[in-house]
C-alpha atoms as a PDB file:
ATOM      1  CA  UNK A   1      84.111 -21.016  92.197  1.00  0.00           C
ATOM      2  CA  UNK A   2      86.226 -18.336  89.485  1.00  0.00           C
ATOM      3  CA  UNK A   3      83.861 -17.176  87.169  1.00  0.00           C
ATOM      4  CA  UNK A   4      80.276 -18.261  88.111  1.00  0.00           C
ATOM      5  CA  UNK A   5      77.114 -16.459  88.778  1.00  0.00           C
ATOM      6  CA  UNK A   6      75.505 -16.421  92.198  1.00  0.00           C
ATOM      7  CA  UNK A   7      71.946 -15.670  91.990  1.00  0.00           C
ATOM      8  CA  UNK A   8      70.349 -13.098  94.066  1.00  0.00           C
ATOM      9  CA  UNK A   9      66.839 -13.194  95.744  1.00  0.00           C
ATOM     10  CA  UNK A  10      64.598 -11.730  92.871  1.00  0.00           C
ATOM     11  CA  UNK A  11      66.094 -13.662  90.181  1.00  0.00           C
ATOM     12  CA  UNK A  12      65.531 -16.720  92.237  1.00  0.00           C
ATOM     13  CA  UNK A  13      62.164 -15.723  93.054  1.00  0.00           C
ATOM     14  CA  UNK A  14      61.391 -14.974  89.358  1.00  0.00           C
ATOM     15  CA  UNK A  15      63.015 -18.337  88.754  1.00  0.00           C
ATOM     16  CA  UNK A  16      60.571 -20.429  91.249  1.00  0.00           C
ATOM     17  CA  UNK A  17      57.624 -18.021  89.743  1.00  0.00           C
ATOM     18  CA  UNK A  18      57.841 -19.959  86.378  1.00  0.00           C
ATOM     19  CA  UNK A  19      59.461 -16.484  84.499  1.00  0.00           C
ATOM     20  CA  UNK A  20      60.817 -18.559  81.437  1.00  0.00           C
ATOM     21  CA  UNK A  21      63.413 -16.394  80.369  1.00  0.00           C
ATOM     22  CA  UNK A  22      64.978 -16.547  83.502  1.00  0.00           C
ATOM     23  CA  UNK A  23      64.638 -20.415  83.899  1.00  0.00           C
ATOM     24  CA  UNK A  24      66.136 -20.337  80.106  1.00  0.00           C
ATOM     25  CA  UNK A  25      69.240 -18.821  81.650  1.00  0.00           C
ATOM     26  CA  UNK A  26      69.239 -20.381  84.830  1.00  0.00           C
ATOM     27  CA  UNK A  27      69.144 -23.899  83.318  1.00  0.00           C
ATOM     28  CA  UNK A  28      71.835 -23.544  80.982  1.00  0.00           C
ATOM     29  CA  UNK A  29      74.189 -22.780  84.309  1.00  0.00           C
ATOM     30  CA  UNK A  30      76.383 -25.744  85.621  1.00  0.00           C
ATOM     31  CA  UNK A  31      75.429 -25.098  88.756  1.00  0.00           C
ATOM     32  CA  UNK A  32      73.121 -22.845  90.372  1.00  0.00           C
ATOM     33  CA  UNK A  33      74.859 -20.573  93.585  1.00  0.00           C
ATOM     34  CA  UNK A  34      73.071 -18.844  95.834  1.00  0.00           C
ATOM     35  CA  UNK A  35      74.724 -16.787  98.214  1.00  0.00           C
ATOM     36  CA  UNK A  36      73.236 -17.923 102.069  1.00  0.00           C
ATOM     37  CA  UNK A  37      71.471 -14.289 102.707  1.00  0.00           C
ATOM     38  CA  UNK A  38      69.721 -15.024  99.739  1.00  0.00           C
ATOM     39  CA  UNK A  39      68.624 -18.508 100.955  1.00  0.00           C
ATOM     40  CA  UNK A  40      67.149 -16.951 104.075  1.00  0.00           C
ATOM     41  CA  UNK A  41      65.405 -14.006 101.644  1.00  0.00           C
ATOM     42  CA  UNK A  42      63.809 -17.215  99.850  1.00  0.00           C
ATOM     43  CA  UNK A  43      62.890 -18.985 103.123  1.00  0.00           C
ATOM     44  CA  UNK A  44      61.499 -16.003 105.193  1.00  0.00           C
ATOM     45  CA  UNK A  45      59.291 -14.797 101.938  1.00  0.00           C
ATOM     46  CA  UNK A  46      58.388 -18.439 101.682  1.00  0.00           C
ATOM     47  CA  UNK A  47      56.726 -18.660 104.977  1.00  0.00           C
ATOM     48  CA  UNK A  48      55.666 -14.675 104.666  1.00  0.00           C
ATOM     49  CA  UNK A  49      53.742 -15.827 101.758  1.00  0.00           C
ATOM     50  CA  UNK A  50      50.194 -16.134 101.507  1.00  0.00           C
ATOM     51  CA  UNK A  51      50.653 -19.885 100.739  1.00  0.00           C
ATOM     52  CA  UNK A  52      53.652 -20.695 102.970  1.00  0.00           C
ATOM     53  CA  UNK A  53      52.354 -24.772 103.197  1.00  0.00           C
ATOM     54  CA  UNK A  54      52.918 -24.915  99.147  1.00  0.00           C
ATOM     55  CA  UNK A  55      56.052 -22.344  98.547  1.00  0.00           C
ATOM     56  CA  UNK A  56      58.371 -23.855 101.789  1.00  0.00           C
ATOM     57  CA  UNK A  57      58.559 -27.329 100.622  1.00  0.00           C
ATOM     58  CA  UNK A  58      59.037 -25.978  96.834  1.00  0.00           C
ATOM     59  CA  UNK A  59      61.562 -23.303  98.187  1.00  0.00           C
ATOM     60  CA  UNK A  60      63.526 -25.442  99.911  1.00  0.00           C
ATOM     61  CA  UNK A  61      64.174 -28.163  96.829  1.00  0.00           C
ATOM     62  CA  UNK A  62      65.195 -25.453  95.199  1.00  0.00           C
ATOM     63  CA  UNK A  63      67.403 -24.571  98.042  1.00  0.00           C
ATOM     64  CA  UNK A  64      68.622 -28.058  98.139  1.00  0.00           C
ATOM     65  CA  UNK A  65      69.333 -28.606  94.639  1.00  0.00           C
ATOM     66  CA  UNK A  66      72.044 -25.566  94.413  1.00  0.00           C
ATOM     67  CA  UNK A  67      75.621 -25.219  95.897  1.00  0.00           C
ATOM     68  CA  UNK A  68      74.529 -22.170  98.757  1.00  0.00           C
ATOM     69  CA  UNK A  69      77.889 -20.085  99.371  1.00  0.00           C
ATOM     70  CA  UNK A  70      79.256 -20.984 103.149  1.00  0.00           C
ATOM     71  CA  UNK A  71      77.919 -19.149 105.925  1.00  0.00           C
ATOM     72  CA  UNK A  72      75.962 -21.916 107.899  1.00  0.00           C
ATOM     73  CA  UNK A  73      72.123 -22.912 106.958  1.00  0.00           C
ATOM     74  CA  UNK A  74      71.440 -21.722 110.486  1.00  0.00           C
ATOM     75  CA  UNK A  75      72.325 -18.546 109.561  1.00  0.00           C
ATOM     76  CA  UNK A  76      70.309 -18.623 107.202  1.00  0.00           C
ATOM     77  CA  UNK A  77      67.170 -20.169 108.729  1.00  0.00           C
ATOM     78  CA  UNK A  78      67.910 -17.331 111.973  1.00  0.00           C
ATOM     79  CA  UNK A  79      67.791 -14.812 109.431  1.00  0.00           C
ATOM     80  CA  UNK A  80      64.225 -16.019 108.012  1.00  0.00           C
ATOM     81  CA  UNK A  81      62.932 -16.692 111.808  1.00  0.00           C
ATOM     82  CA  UNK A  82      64.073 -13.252 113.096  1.00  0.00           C
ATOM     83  CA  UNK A  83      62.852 -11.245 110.269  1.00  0.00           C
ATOM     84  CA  UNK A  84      59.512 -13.056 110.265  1.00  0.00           C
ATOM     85  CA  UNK A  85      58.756 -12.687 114.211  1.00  0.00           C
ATOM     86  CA  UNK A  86      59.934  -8.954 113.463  1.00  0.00           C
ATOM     87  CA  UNK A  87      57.605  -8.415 110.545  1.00  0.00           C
ATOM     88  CA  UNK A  88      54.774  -9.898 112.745  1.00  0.00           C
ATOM     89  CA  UNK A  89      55.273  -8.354 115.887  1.00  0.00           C
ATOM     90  CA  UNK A  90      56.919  -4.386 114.844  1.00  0.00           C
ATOM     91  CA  UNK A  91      56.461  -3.924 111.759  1.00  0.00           C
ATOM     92  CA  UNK A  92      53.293  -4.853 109.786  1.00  0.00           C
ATOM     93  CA  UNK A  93      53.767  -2.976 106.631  1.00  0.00           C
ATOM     94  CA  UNK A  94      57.428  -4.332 105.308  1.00  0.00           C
END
């Protein structure tokens, strides 16, 4: 992996969003990288969403169809499950 670009959370989210310059750039990539804390950004504002039933299954082709940088999907899926219950249950406003 010398010399690619790992996406980070907005420009994924801008990506998914339909932004066309971004999917332009995105496209033209051999492969699309995300780095794991950005796959649980993607899956915990996926089901934080006010439409979590239509952006999880959407999110998580996405999420399928790129090469996620090792640190275990569990991690990842922990990270979106914590900070969800913790949104929910302390802290309404973030």
């Amino acid at each position: 992996m010398s010399g690619e670009i790992a996406l980070d959370t907005s420009v994924a989210v801008r990506f998914l969003n339909g932004d066309a310059a971004i999917a332009a750039r995105v496209l033209a990539l051999p492969e699309i990288i995300l780095p794991m804390v950005a796959v649980g950004e993607l899956l915990f504002g996926a089901e934080n969403s006010t439409r979590p039933l239509q952006n999880l299954p959407r999110y998580l082709e996405f999420v399928a169809a790129c090469v996620a940088v090792p640190l275990g999907k569990e991690t990842a899926v922990a990270y979106a499950q914590s900070r969800l219950m913790l949104k929910r249950t302390t802290h309404p406003n973030e």
